[in-house]
C-alpha atoms as a PDB file:
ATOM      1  CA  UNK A   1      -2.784   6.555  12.760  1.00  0.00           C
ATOM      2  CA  UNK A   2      -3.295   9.651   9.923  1.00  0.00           C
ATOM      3  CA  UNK A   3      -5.300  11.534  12.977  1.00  0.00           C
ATOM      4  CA  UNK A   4      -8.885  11.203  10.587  1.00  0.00           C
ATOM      5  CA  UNK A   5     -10.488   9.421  13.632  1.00  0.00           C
ATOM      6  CA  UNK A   6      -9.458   8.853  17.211  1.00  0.00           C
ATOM      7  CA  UNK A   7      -9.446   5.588  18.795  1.00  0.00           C
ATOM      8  CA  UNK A   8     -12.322   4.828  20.872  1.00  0.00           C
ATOM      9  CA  UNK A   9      -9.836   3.962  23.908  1.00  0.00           C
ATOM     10  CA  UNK A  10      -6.375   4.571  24.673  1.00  0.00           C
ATOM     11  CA  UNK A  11      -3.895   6.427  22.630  1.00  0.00           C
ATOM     12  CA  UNK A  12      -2.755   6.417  19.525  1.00  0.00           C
ATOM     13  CA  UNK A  13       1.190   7.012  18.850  1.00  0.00           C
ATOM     14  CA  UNK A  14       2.698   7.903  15.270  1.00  0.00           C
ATOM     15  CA  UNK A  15       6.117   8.744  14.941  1.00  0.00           C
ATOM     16  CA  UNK A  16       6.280   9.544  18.586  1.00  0.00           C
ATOM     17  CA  UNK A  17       3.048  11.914  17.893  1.00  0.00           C
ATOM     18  CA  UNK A  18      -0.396  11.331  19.939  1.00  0.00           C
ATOM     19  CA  UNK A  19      -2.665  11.498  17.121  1.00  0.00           C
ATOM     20  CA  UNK A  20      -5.494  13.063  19.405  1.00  0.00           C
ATOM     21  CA  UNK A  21      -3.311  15.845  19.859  1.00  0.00           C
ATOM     22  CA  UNK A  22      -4.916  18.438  17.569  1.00  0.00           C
ATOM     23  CA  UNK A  23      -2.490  21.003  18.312  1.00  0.00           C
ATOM     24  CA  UNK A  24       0.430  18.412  16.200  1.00  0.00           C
ATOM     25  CA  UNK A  25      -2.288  17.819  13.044  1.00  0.00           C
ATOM     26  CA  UNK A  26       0.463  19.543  10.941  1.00  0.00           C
ATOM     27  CA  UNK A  27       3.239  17.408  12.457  1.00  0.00           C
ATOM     28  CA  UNK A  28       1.040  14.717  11.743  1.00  0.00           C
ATOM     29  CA  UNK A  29       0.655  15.348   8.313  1.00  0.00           C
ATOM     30  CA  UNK A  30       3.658  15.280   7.409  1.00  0.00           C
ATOM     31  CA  UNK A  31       4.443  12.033   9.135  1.00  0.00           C
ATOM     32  CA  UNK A  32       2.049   9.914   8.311  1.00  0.00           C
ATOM     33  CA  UNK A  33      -0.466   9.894   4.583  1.00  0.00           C
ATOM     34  CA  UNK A  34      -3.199   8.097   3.423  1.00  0.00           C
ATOM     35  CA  UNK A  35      -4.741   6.590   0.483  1.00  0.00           C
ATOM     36  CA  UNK A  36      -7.979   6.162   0.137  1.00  0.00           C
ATOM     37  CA  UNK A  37      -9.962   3.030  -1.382  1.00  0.00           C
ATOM     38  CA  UNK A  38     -11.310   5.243  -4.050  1.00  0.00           C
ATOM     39  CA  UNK A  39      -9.009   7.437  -5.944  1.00  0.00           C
ATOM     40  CA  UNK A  40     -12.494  10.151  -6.352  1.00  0.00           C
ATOM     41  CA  UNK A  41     -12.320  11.157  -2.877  1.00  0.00           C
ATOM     42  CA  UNK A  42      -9.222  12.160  -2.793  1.00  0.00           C
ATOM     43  CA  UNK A  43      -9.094  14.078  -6.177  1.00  0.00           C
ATOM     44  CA  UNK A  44     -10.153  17.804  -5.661  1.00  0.00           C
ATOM     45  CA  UNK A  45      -9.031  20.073  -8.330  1.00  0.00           C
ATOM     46  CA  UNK A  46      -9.762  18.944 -12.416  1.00  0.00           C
ATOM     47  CA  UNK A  47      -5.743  19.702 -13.013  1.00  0.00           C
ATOM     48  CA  UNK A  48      -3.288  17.045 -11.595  1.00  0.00           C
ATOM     49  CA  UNK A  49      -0.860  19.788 -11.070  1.00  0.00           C
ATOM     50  CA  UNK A  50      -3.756  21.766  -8.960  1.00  0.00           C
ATOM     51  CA  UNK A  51      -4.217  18.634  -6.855  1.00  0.00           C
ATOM     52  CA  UNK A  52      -1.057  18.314  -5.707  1.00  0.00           C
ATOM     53  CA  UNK A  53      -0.094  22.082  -5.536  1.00  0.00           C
ATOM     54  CA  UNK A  54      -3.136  22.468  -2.811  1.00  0.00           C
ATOM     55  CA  UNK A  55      -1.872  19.623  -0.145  1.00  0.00           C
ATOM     56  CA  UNK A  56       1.916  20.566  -0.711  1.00  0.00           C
ATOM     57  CA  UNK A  57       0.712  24.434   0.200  1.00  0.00           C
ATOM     58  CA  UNK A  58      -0.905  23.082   3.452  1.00  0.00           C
ATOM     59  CA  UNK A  59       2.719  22.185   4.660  1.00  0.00           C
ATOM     60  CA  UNK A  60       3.698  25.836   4.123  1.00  0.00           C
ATOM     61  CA  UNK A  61       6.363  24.891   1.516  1.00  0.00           C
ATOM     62  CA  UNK A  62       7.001  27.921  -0.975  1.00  0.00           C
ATOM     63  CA  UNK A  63       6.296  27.670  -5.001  1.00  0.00           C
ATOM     64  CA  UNK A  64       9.192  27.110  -5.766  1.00  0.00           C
ATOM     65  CA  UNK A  65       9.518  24.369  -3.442  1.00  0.00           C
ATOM     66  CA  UNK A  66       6.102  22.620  -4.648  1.00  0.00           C
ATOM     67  CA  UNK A  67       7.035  23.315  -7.774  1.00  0.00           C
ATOM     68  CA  UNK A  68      10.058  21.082  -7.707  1.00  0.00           C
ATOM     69  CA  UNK A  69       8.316  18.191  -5.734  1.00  0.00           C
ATOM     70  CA  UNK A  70       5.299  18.012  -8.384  1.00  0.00           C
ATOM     71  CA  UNK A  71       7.795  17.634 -11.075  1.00  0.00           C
ATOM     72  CA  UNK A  72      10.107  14.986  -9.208  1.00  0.00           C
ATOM     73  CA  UNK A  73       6.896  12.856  -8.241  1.00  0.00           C
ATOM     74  CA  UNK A  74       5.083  12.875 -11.196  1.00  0.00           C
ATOM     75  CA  UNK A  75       8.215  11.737 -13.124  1.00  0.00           C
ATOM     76  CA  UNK A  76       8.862   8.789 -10.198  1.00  0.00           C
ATOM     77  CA  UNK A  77       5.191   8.107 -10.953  1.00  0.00           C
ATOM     78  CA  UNK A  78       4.605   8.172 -14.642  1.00  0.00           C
ATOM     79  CA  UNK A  79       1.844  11.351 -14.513  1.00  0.00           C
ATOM     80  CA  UNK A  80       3.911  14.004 -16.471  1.00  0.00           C
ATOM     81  CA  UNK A  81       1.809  13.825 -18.935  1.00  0.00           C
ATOM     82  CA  UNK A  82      -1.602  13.354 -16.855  1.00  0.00           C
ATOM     83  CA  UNK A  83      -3.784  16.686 -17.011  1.00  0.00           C
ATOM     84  CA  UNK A  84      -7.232  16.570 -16.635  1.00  0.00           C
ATOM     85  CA  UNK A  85      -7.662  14.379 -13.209  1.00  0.00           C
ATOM     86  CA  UNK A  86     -11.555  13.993 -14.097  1.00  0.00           C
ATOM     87  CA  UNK A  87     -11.086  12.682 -17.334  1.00  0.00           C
ATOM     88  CA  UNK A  88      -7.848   9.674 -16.476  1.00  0.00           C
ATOM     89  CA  UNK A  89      -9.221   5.813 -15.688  1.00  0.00           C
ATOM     90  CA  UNK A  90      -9.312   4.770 -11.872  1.00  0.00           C
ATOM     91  CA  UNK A  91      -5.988   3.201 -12.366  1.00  0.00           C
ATOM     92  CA  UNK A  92      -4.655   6.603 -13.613  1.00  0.00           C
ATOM     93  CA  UNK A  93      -6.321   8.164 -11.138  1.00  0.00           C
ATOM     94  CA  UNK A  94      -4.951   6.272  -8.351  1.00  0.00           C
ATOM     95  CA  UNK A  95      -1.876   6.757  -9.426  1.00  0.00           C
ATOM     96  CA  UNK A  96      -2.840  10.629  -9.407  1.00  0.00           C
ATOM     97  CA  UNK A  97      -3.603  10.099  -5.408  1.00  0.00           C
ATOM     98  CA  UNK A  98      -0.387   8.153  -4.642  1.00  0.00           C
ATOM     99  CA  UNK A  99       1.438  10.483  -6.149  1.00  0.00           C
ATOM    100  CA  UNK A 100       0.058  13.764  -4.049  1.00  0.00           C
ATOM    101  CA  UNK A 101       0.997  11.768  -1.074  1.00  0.00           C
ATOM    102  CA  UNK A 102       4.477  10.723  -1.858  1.00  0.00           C
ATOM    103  CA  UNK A 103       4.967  14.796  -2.636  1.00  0.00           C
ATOM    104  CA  UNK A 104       4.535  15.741   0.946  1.00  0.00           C
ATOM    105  CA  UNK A 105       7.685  13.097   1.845  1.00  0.00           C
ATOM    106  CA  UNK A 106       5.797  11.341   4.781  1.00  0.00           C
ATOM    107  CA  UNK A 107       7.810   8.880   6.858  1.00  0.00           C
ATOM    108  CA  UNK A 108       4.793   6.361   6.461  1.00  0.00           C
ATOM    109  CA  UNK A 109       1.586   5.638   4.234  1.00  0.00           C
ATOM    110  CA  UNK A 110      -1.391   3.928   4.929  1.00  0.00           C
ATOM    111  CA  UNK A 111      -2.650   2.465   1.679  1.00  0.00           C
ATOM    112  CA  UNK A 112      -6.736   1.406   2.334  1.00  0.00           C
ATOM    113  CA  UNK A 113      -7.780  -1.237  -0.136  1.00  0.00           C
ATOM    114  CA  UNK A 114      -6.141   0.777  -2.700  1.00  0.00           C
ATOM    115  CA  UNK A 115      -6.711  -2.014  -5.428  1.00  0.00           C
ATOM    116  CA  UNK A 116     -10.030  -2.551  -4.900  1.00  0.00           C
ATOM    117  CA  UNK A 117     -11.691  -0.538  -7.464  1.00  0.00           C
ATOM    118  CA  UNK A 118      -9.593  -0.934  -9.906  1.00  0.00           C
ATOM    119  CA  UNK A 119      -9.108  -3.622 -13.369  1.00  0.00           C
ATOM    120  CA  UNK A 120      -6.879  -7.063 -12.747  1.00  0.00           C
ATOM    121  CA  UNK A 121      -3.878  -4.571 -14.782  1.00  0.00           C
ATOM    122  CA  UNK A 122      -4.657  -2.068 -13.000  1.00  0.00           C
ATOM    123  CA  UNK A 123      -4.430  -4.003  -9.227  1.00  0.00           C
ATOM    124  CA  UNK A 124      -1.015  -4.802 -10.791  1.00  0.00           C
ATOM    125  CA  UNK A 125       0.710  -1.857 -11.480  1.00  0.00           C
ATOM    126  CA  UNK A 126      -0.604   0.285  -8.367  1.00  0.00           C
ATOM    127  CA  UNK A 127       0.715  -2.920  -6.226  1.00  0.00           C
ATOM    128  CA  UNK A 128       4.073  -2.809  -7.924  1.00  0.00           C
ATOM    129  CA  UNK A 129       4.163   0.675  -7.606  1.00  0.00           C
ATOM    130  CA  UNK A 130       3.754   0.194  -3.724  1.00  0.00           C
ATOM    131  CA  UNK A 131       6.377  -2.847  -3.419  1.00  0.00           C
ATOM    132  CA  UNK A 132       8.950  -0.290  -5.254  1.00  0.00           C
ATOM    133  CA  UNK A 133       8.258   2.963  -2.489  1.00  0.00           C
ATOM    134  CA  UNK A 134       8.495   0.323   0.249  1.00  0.00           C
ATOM    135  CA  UNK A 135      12.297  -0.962  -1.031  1.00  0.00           C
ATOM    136  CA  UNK A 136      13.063   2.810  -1.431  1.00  0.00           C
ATOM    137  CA  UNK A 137      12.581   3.110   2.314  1.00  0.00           C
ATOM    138  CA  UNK A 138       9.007   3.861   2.560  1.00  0.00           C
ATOM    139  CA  UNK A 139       6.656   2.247   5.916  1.00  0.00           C
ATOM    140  CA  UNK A 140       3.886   0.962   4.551  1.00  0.00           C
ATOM    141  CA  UNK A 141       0.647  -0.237   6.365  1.00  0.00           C
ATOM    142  CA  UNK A 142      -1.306  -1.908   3.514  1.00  0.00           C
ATOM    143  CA  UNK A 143      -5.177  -2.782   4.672  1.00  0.00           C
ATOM    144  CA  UNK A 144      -6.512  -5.184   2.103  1.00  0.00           C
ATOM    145  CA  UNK A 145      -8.785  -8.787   2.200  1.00  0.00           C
ATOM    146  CA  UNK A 146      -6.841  -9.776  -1.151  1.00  0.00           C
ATOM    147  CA  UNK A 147      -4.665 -12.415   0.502  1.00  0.00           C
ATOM    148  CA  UNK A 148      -2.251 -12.494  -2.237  1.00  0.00           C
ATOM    149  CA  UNK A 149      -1.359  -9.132  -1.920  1.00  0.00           C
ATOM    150  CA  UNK A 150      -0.020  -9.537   1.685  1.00  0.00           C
ATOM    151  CA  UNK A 151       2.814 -11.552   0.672  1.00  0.00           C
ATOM    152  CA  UNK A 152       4.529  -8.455  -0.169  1.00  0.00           C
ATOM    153  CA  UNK A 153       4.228  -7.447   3.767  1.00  0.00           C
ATOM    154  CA  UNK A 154       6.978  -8.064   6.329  1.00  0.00           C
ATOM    155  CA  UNK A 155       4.588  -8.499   8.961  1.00  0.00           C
ATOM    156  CA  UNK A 156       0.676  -9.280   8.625  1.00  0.00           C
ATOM    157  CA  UNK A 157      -2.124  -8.602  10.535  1.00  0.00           C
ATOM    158  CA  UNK A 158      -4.675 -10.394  10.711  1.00  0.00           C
ATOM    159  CA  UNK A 159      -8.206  -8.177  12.379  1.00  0.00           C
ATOM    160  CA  UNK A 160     -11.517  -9.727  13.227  1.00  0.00           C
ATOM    161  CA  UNK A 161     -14.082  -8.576  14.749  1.00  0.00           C
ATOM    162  CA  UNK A 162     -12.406  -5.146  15.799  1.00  0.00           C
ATOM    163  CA  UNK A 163      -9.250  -6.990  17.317  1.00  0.00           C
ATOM    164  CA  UNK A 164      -6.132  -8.336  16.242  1.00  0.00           C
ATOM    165  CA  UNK A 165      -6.791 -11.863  15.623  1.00  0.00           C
ATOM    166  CA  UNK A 166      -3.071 -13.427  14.277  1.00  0.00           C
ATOM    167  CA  UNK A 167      -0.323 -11.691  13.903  1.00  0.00           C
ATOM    168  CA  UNK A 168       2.877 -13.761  11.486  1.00  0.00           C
ATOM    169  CA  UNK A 169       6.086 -13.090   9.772  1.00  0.00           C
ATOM    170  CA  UNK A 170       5.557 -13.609   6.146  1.00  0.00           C
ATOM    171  CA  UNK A 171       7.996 -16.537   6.381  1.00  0.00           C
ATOM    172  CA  UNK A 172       5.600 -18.179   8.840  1.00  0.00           C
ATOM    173  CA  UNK A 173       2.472 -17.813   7.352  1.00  0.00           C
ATOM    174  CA  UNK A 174       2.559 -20.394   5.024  1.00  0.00           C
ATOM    175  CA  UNK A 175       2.626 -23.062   8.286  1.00  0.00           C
ATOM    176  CA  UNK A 176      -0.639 -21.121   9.626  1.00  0.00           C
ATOM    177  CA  UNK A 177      -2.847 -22.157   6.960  1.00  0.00           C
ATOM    178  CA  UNK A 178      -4.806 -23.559   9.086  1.00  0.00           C
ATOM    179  CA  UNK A 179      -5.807 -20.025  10.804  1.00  0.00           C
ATOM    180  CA  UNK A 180      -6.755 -18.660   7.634  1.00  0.00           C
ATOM    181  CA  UNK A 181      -9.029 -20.954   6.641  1.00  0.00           C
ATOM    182  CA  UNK A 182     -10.826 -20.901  10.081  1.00  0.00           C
ATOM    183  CA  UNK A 183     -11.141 -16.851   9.449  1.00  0.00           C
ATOM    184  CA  UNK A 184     -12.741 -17.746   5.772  1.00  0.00           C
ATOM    185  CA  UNK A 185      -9.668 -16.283   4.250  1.00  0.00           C
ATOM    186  CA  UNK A 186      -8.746 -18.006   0.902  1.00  0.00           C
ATOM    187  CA  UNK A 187      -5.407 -19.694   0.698  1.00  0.00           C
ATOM    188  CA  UNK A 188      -2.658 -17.363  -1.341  1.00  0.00           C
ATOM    189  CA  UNK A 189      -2.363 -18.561  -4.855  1.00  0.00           C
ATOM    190  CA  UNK A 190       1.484 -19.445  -4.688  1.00  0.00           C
ATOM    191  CA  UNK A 191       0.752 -21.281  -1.097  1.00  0.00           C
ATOM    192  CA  UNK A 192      -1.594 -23.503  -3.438  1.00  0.00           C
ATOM    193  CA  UNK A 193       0.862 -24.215  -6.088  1.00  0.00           C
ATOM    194  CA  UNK A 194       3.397 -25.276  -3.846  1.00  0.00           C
ATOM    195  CA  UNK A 195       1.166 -27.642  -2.294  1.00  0.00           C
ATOM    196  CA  UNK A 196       0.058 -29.047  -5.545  1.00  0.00           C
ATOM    197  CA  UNK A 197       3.417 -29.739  -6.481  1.00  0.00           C
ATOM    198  CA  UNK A 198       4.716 -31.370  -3.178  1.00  0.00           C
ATOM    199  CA  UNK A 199       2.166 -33.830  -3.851  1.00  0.00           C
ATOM    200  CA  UNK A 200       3.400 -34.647  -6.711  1.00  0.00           C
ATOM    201  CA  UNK A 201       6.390 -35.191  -5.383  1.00  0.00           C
ATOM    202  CA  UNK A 202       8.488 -31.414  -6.084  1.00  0.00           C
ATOM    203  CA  UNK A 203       9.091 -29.918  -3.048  1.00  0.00           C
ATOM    204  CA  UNK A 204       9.980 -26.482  -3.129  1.00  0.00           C
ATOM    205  CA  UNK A 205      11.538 -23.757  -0.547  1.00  0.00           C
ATOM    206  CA  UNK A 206      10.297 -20.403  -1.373  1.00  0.00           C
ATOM    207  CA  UNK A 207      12.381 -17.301   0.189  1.00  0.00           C
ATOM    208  CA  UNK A 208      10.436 -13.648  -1.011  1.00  0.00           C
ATOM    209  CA  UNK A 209       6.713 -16.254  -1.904  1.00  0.00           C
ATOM    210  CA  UNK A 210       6.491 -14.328  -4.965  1.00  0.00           C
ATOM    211  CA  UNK A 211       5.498 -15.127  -8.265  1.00  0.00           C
ATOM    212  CA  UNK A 212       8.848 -14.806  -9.600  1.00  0.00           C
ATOM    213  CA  UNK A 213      10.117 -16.704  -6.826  1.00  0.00           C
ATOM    214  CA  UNK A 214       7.966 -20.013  -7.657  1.00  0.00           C
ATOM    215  CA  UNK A 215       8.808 -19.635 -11.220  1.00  0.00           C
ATOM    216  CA  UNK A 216      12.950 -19.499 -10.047  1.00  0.00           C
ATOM    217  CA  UNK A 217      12.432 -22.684  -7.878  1.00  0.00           C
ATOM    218  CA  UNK A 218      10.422 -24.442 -10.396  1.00  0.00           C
ATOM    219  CA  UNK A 219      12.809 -24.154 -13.158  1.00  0.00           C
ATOM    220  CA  UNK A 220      15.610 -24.900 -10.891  1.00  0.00           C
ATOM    221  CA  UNK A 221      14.084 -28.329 -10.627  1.00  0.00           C
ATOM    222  CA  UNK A 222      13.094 -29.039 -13.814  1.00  0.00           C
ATOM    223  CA  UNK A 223      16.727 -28.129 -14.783  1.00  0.00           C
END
C-alpha cells in the first residue's frame, strides 16, 4: 500500500493511486505512511527535530512550514522535550517515528507490529496513542499477531498463508472463536472473561470489547 514493494500480481490501489506507478511516489507519500516494527530503522538523524525536518523537506514544504508542523506534532505527541533520538528508550523512540509520520498529514498509516519491541507500558501507551489518531479521523491498517490489540479495529483481517483467511466485524468476532482457535490464535483476554463469567451465571453484552467496557458491565451487575 506505502509503494515499498509491489504486489507480485495485480494492482495495488491507494487513495485512488496505483502504487506501481513510480511517477506518483510523491503523491503516494503523502497519502499513505508507515511505521515500522522497530523504531531504529526509521530514526536517521541523532536530533528529533532533524528527523522530522528531513521527511517533511521531501514533500517540498518550506521552513517555515516544517517548522510549524514539528512543533504542532511533537506537542500532540508528548516529544517537546525529546532531543537526542539515539539516546530515548524504544518506547520514546517509537513515539519519535509516529510522530514524523503524523507531520507529513497522510490520509492513512500503516502501523507494522509497532508494539512488538517494546515493554508491557510501553505496548500501552503507543496503542493508546494509535486508538486516539484513529477517533481524530485517522485510517489505520494495524498488522499485529497480539489478538488483544485488534479489538480496537473496525474490521479485522485475518492472513494465512499469504491469503486472506477470515475477514469479521469486531462485533462478530467474538461468535468466530472457533476460527481462531483453528488458526492457533489465542482467544482475546476480555472474550475469556466474559466466558468465565457466563458460566457462572453473569451474562454480559459488551458494545466497544474493551477493558473499560467489561469493567462498566460488570459493575452494572454487581450494582
Amino acid at each position: 500500500m506505502a509503494g515499498i514493494d509491489f504486489p507480485s500480481a495485480g494492482q495495488v490501489l491507494a487513495g485512488g493511486i496505483n502504487t506501481r506507478d513510480k511517477k506518483l511516489a510523491l503523491d503516494l507519500r503523502k497519502t499513505i505512511g508507515i511505521v515500522f516494527q522497530n523504531p531504529e530503522n526509521q530514526i536517521v538523524f541523532e536530533k528529533v527535530a532533524d528527523d522530522m525536518a528531513f521527511a517533511l523537506g521531501n514533500l517540498g514544504l518550506d521552513k517555515d512550514e516544517i517548522a510549524v508542523r514539528i512543533r504542532e506534532t511533537a506537542a500532540m505527541m508528548g516529544i517537546e522535550n525529546f532531543t537526542d533520538g539515539f539516546e530515548l528508550s524504544m518506547g520514546q523512540k517509537q513515539r519519535v517515528a509516529i510522530a514524523g509520520v503524523l507531520a507529513m498529514r497522510p490520509e492513512c498509516i500503516i502501523f507494522d507490529e509497532p508494539t512488538a519491541m517494546l515493554d508491557p507500558r510501553g505496548k500501552k501507551d503507543i496503542h493508546s496513542i494509535i486508538v486516539d489518531q484513529h477517533k481524530r479521523g485517522l485510517t489505520v491498517v494495524y498488522v499485529t499477531n497480539v489478538i488483544d490489540e485488534v479489538l480496537s479495529a473496525d474490521r479485522i483481517i485475518i492472513l494465512s498463508g499469504g491469503s486472506v483467511k477470515y475477514e469479521f466485524e469486531k462485533k462478530d468476532l467474538f461468535r468466530n472463536i472457533d476460527k481462531l482457535k483453528e488458526l492457533g490464535l489465542e482467544t482475546p483476554f476480555i472474550f475469556e472473561s466474559v466466558d468465565k463469567l457466563k458460566s457462572r451465571g453473569i451474562d454480559i453484552e459488551l458494545e466497544d470489547y474493551t477493558l473499560d467496557d467489561l469493567t462498566e458491565k460488570i459493575a452494572e451487575k454487581v450494582k
